[in-house]
PDB file of N, CA and C in Angstrom:
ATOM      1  N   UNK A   1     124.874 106.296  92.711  1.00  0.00           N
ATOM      2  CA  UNK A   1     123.754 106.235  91.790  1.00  0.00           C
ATOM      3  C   UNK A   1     124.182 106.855  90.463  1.00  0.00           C
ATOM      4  N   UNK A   2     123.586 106.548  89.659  1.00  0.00           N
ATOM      5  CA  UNK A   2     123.933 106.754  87.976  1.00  0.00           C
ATOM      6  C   UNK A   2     123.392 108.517  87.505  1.00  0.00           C
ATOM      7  N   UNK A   3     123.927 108.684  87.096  1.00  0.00           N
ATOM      8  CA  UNK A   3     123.393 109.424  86.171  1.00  0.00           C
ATOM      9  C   UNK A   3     122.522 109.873  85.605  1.00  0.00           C
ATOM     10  N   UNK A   4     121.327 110.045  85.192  1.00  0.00           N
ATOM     11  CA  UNK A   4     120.321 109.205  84.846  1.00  0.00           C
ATOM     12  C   UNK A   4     119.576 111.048  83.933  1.00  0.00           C
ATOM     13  N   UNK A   5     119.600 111.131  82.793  1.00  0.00           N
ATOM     14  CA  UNK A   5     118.709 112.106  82.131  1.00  0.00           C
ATOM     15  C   UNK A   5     117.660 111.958  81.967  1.00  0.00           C
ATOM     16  N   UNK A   6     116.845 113.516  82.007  1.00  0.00           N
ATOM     17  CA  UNK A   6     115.675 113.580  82.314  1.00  0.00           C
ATOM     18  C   UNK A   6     115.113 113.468  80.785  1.00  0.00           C
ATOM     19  N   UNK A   7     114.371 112.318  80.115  1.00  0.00           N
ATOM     20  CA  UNK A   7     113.796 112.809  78.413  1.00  0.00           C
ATOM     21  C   UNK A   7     112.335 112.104  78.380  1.00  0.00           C
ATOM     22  N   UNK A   8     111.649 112.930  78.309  1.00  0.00           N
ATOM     23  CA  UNK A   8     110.285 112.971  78.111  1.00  0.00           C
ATOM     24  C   UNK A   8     109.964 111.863  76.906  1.00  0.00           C
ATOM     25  N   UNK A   9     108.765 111.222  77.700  1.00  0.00           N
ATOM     26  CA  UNK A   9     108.536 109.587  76.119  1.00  0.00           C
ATOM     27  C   UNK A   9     107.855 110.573  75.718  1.00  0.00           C
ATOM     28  N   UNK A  10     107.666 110.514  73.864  1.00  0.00           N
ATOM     29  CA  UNK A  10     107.291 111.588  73.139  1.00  0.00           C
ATOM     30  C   UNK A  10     105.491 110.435  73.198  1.00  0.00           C
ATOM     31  N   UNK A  11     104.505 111.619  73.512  1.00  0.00           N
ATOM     32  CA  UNK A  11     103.272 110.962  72.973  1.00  0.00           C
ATOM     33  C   UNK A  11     102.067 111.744  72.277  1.00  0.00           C
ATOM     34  N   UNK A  12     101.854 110.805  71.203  1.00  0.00           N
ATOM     35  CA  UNK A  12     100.983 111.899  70.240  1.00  0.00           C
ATOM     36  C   UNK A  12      99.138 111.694  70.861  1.00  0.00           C
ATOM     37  N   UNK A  13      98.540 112.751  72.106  1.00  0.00           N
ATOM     38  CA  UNK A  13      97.644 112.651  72.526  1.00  0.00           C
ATOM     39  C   UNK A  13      96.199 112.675  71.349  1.00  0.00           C
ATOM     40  N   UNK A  14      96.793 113.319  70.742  1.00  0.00           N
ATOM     41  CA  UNK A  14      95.294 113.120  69.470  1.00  0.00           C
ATOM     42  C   UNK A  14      95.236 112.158  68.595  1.00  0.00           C
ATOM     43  N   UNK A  15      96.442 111.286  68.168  1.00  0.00           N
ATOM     44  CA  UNK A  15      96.127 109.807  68.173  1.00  0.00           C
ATOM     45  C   UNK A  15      95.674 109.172  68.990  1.00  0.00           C
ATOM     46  N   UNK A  16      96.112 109.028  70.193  1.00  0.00           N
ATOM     47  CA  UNK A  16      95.941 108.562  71.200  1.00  0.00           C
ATOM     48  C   UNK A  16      94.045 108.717  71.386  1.00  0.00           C
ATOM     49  N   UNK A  17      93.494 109.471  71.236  1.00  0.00           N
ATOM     50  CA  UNK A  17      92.510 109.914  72.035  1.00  0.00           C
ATOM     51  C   UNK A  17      91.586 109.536  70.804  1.00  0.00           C
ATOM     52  N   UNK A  18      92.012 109.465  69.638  1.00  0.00           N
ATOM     53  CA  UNK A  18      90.894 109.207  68.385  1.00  0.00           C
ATOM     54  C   UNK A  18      90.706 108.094  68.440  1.00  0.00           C
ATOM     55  N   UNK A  19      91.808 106.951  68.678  1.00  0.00           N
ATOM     56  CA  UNK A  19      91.896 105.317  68.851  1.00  0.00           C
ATOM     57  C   UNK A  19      90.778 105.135  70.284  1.00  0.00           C
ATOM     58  N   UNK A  20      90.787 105.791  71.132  1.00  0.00           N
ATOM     59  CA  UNK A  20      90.363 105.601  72.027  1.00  0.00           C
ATOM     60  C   UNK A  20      88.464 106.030  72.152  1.00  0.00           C
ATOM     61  N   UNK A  21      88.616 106.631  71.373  1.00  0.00           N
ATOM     62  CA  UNK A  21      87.003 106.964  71.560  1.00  0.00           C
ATOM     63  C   UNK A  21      86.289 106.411  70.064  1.00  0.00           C
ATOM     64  N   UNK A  22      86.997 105.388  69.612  1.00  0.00           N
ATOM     65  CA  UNK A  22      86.552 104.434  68.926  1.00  0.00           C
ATOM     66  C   UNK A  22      85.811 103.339  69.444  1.00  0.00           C
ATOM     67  N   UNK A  23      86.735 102.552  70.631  1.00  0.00           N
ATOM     68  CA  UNK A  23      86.004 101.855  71.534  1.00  0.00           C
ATOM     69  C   UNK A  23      85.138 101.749  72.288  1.00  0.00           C
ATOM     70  N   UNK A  24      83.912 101.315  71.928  1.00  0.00           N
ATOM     71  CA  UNK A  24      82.817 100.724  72.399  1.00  0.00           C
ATOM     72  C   UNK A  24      83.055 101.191  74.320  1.00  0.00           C
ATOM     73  N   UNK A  25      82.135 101.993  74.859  1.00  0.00           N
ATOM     74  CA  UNK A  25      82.245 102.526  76.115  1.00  0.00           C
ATOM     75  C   UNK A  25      83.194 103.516  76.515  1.00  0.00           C
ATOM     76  N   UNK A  26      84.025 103.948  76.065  1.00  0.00           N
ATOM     77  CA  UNK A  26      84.766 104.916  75.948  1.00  0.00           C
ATOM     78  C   UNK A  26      84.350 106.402  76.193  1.00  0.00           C
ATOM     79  N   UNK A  27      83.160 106.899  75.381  1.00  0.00           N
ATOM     80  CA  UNK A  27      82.955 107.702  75.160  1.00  0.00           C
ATOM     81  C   UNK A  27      82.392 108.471  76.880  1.00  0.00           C
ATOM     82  N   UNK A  28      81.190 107.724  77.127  1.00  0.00           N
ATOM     83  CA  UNK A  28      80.828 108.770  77.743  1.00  0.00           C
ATOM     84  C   UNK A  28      81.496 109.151  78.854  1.00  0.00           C
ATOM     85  N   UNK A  29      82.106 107.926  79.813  1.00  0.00           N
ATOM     86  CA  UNK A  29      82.837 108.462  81.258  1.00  0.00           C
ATOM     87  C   UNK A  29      84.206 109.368  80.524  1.00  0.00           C
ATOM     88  N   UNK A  30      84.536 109.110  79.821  1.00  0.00           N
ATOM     89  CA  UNK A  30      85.930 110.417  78.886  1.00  0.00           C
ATOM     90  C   UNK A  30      84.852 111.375  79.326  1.00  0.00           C
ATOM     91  N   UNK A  31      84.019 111.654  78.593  1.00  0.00           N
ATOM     92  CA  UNK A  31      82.967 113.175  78.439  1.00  0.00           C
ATOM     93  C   UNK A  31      83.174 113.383  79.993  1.00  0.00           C
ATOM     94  N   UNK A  32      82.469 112.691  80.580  1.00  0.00           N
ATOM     95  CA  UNK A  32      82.038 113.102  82.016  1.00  0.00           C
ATOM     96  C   UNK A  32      83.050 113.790  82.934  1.00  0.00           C
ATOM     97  N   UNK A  33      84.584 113.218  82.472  1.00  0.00           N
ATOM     98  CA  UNK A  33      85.962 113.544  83.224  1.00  0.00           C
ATOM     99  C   UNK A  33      86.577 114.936  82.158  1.00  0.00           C
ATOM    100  N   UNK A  34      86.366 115.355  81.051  1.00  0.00           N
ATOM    101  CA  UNK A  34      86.641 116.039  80.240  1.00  0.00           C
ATOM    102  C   UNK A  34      87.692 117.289  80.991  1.00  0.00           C
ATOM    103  N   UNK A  35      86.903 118.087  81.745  1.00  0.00           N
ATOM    104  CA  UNK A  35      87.491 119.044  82.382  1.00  0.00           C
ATOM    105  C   UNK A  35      88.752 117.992  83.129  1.00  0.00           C
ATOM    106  N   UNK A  36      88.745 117.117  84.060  1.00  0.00           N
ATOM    107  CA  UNK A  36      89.745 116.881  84.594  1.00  0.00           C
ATOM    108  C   UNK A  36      91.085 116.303  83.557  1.00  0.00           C
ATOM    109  N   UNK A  37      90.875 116.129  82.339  1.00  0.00           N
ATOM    110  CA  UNK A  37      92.000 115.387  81.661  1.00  0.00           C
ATOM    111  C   UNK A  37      92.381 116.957  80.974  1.00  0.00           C
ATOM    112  N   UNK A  38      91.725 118.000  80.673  1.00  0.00           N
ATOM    113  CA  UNK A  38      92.150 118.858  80.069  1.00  0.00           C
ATOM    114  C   UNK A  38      93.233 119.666  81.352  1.00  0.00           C
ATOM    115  N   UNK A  39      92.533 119.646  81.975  1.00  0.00           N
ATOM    116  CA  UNK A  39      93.430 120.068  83.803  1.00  0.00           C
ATOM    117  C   UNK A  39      94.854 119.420  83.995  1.00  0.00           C
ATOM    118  N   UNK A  40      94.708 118.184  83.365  1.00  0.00           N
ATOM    119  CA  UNK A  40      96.033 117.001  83.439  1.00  0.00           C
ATOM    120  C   UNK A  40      96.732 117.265  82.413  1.00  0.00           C
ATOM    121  N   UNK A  41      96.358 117.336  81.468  1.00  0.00           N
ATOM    122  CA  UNK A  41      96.952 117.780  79.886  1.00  0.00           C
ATOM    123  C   UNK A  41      97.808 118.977  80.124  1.00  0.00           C
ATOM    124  N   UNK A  42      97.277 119.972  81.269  1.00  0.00           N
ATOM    125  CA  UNK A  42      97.653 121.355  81.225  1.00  0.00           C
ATOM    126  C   UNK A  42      99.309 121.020  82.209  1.00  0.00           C
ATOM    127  N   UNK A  43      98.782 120.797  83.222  1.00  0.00           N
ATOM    128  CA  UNK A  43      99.917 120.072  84.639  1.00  0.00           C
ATOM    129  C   UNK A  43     100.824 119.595  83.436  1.00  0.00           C
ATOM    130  N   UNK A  44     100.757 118.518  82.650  1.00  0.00           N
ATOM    131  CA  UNK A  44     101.888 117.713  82.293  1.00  0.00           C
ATOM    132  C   UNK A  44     102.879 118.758  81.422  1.00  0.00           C
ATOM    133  N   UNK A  45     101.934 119.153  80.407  1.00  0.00           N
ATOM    134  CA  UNK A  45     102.387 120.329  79.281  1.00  0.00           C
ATOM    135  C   UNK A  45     103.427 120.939  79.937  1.00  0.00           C
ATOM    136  N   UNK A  46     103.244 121.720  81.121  1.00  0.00           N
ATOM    137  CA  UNK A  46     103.787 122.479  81.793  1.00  0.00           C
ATOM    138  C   UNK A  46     105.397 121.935  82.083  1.00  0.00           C
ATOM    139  N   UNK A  47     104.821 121.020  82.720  1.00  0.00           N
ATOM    140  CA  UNK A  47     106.050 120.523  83.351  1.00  0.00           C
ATOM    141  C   UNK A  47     107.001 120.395  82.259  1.00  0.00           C
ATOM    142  N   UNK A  48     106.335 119.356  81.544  1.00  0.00           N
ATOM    143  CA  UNK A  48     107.499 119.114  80.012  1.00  0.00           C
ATOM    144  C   UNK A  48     108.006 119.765  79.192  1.00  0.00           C
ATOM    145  N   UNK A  49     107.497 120.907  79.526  1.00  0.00           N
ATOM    146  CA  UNK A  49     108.522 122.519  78.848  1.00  0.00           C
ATOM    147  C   UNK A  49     108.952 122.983  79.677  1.00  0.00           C
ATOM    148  N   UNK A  50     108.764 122.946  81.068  1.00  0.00           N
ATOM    149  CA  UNK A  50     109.591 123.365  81.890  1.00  0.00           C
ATOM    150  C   UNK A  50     110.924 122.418  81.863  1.00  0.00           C
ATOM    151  N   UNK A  51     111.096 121.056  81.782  1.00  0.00           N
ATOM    152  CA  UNK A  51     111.781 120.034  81.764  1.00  0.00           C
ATOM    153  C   UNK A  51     112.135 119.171  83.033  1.00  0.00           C
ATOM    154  N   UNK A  52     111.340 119.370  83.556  1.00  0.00           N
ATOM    155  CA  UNK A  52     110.820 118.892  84.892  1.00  0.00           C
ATOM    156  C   UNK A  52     110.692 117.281  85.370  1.00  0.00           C
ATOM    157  N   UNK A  53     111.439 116.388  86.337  1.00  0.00           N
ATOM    158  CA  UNK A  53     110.795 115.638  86.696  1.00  0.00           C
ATOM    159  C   UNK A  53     109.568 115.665  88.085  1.00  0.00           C
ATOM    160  N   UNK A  54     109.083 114.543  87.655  1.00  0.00           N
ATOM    161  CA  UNK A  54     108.083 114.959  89.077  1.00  0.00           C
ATOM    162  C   UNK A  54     108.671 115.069  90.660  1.00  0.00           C
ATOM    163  N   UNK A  55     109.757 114.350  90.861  1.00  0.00           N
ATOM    164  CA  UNK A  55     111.008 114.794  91.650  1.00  0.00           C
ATOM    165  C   UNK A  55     111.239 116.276  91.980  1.00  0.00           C
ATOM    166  N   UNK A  56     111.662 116.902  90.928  1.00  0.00           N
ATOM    167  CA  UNK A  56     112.064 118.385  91.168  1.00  0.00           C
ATOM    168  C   UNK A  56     111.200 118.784  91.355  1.00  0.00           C
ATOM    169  N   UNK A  57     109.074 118.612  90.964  1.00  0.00           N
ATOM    170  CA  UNK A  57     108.645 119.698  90.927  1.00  0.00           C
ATOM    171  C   UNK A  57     108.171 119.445  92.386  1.00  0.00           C
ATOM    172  N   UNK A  58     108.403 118.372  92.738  1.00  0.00           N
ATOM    173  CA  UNK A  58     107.483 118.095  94.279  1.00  0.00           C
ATOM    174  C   UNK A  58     108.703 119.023  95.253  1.00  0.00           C
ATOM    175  N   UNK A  59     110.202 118.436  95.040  1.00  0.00           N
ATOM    176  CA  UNK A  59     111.138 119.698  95.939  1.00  0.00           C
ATOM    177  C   UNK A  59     110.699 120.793  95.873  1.00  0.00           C
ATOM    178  N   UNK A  60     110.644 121.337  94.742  1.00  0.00           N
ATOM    179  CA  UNK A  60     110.121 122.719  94.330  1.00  0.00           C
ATOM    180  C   UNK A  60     109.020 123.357  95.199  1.00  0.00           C
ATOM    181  N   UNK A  61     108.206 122.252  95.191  1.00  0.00           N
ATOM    182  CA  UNK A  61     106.433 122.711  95.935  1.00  0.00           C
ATOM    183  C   UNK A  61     106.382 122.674  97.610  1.00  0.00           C
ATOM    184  N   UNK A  62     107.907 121.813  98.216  1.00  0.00           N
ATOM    185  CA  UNK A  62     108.048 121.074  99.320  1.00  0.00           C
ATOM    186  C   UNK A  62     106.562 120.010  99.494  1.00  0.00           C
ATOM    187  N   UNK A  63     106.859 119.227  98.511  1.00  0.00           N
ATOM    188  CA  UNK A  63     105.693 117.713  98.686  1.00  0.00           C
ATOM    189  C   UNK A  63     106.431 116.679  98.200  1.00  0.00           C
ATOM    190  N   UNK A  64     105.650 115.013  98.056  1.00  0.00           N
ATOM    191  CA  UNK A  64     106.570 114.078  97.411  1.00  0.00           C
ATOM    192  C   UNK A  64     105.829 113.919  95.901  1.00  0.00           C
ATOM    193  N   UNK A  65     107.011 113.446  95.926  1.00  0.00           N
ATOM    194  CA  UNK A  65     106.305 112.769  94.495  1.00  0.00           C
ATOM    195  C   UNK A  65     105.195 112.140  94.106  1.00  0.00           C
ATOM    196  N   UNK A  66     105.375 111.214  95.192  1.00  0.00           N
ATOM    197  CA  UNK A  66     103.573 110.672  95.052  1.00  0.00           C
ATOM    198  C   UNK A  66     102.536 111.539  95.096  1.00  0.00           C
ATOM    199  N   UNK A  67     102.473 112.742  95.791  1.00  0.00           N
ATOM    200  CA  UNK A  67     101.742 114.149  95.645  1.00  0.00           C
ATOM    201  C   UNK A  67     101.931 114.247  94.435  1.00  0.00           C
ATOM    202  N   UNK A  68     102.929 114.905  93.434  1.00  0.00           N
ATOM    203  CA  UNK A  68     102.817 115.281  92.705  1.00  0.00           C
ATOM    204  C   UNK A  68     102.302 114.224  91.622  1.00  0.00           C
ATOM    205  N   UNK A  69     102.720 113.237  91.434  1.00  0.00           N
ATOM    206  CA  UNK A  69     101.892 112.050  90.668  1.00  0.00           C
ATOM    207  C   UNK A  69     100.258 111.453  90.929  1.00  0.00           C
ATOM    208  N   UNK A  70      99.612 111.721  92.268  1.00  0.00           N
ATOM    209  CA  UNK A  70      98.501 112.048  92.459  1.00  0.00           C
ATOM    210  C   UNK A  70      97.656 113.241  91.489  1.00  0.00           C
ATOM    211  N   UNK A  71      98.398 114.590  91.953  1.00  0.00           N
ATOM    212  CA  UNK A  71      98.177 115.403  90.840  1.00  0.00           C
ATOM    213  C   UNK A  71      97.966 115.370  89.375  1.00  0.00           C
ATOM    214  N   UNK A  72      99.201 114.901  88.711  1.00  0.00           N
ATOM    215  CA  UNK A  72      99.454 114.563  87.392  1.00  0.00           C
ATOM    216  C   UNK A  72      98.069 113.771  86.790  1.00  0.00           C
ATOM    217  N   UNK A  73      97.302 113.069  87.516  1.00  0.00           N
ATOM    218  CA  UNK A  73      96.974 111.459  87.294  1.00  0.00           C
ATOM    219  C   UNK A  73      94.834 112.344  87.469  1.00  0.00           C
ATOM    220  N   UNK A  74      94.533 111.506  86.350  1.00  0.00           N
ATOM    221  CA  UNK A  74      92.875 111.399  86.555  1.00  0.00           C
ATOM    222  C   UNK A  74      92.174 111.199  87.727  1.00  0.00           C
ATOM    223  N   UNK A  75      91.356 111.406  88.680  1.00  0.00           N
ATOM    224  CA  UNK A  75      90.940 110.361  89.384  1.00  0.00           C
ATOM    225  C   UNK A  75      89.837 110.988  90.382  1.00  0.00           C
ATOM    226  N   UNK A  76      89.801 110.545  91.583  1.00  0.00           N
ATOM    227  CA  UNK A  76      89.330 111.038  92.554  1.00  0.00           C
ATOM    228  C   UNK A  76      89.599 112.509  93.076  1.00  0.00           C
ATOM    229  N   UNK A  77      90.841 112.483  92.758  1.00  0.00           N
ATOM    230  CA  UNK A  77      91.512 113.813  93.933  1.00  0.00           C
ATOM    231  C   UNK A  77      91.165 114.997  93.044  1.00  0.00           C
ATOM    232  N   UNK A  78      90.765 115.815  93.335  1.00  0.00           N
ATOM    233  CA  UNK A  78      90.497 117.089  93.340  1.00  0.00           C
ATOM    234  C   UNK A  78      91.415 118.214  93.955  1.00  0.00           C
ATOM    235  N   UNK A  79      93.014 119.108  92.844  1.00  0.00           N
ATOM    236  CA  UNK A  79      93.656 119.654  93.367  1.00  0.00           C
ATOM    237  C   UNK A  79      92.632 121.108  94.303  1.00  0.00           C
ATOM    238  N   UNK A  80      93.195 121.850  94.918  1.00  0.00           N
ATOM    239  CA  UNK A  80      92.879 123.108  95.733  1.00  0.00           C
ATOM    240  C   UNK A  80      93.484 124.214  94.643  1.00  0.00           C
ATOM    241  N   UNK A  81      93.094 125.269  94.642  1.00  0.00           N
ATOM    242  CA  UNK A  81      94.064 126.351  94.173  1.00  0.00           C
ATOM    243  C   UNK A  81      94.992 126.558  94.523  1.00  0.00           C
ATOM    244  N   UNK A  82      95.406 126.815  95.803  1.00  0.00           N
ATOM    245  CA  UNK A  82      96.376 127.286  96.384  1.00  0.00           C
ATOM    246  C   UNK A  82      97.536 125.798  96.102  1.00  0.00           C
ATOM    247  N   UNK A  83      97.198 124.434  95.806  1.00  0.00           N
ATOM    248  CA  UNK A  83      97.984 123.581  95.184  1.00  0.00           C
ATOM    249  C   UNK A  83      98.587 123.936  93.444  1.00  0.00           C
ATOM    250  N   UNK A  84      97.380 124.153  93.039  1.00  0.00           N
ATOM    251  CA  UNK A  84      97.535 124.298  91.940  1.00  0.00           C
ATOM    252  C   UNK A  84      98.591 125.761  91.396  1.00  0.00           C
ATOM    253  N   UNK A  85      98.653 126.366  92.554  1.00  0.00           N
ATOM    254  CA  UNK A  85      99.570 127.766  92.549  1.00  0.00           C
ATOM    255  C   UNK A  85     100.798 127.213  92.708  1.00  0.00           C
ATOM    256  N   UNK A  86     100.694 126.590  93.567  1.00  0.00           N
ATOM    257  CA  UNK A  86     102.233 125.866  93.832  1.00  0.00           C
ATOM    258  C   UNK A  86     102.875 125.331  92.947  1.00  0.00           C
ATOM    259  N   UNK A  87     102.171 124.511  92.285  1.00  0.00           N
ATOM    260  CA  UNK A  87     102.465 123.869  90.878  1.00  0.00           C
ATOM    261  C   UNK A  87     103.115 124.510  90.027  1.00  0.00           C
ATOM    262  N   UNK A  88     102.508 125.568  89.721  1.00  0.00           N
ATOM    263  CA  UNK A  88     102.577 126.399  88.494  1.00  0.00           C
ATOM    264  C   UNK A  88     103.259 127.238  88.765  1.00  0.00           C
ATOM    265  N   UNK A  89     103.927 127.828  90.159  1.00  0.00           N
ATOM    266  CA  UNK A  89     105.254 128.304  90.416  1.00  0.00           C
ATOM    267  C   UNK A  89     106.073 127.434  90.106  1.00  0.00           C
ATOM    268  N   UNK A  90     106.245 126.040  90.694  1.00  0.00           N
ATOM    269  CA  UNK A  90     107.391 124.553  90.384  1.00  0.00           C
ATOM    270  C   UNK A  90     107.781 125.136  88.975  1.00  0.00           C
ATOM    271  N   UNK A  91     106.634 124.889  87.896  1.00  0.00           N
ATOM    272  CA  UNK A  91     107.077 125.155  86.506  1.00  0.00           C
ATOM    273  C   UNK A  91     106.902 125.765  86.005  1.00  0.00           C
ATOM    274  N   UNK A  92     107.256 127.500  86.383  1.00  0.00           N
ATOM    275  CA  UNK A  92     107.508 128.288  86.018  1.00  0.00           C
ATOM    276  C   UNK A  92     106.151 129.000  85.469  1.00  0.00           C
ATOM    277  N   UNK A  93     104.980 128.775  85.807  1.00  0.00           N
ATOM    278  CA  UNK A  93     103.771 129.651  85.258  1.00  0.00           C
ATOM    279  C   UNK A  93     102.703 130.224  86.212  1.00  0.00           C
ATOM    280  N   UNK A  94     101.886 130.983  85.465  1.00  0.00           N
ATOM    281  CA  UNK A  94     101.018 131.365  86.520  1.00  0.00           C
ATOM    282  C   UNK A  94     100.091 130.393  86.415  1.00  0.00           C
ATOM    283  N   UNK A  95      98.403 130.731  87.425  1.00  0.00           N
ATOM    284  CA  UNK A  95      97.386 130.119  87.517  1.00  0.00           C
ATOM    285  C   UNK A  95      96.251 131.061  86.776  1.00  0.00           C
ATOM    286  N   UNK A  96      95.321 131.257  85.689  1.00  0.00           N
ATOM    287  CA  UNK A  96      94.547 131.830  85.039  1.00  0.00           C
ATOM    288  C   UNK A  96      93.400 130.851  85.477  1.00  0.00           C
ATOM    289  N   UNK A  97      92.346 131.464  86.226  1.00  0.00           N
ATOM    290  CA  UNK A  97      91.233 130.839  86.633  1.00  0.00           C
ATOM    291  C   UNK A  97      89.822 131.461  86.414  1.00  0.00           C
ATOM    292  N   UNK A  98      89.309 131.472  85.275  1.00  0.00           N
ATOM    293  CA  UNK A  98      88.042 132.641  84.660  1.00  0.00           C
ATOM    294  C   UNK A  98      87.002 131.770  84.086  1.00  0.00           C
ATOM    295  N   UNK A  99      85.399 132.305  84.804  1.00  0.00           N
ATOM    296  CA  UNK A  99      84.264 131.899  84.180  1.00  0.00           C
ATOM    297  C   UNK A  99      83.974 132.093  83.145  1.00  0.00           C
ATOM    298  N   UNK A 100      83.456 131.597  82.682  1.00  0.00           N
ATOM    299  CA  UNK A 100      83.342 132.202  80.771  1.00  0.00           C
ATOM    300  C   UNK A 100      81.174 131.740  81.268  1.00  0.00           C
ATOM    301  N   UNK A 101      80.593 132.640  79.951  1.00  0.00           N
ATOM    302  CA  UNK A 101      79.197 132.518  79.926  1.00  0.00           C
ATOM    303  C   UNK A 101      79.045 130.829  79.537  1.00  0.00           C
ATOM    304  N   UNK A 102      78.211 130.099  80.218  1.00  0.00           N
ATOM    305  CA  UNK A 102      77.830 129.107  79.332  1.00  0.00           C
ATOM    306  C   UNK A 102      76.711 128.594  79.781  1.00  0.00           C
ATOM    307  N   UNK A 103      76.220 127.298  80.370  1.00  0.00           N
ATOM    308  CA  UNK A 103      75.017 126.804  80.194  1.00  0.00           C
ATOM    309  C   UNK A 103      74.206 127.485  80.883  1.00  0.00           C
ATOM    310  N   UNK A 104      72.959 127.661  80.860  1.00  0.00           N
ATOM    311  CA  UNK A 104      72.001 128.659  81.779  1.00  0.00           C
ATOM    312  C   UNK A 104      70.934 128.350  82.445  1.00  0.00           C
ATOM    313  N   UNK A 105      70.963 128.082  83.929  1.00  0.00           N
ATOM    314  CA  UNK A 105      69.661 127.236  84.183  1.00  0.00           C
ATOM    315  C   UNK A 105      68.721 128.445  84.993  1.00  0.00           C
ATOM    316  N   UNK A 106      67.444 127.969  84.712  1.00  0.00           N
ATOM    317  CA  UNK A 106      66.361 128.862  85.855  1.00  0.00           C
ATOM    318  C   UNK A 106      66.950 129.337  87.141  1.00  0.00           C
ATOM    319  N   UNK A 107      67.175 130.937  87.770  1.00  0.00           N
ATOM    320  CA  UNK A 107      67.594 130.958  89.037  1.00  0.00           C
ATOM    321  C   UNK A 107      66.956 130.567  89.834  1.00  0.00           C
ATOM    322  N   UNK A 108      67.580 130.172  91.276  1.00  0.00           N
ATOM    323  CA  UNK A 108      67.289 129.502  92.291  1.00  0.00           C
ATOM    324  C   UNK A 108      66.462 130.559  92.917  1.00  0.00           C
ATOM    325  N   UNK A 109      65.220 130.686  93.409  1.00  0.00           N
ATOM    326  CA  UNK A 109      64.699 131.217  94.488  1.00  0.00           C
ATOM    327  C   UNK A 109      64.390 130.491  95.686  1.00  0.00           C
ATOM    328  N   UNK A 110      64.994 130.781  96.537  1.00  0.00           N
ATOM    329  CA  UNK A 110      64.984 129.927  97.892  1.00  0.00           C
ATOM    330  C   UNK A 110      64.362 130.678  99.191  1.00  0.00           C
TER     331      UNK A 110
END
């Protein structure tokens, strides 16, 4: 097998994302997923300063790739912490997981 170097396609996400929420329907399911693409944004970041393929980071985690590209990717799946620890050992960081004050609804009395 070849050789083959690891080089990241360069992509400019805030072009990307201004073109995109131009289009007619766009907007609200983006909103609705918001937290999960900022979650994905974070995973990829990582990796790509670490210099990482998704290869190494799945050895790294002992998972496959398709795990780790599950991860990487929008969707259904919902990582665990204790995944997301794993991760962020693979590429070299910690996990920072903190509530901040924000929306405020009537408490529940039950």
């Amino acid at each position: 097998m070849a050789d083959i170097k690891y080089e990241p396609v360069s992509h400019k996400h805030d072009e990307f994302l201004a073109k995109a929420l131009e289009r007619k329907g766009f907007n609200e399911p983006y909103d609705a997923l918001e937290d999960e693409y900022l979650l994905v944004r974070e995973l990829l970041g990582a990796r790509v300063r670490a210099g990482l393929t998704q290869e190494e980071v799945a050895e790294a985690m002992g998972t496959t790739k398709s795990a780790v590209s599950r991860l990487e990717a929008v969707g259904k799946h919902s990582p665990s912490v204790s995944t997301l620890k794993k991760y962020a050992r693979a590429v070299g960081c910690d996990v920072e997981i903190r509530l901040t004050p924000g929306h405020r609804t009537a408490p529940h009395h039950g």
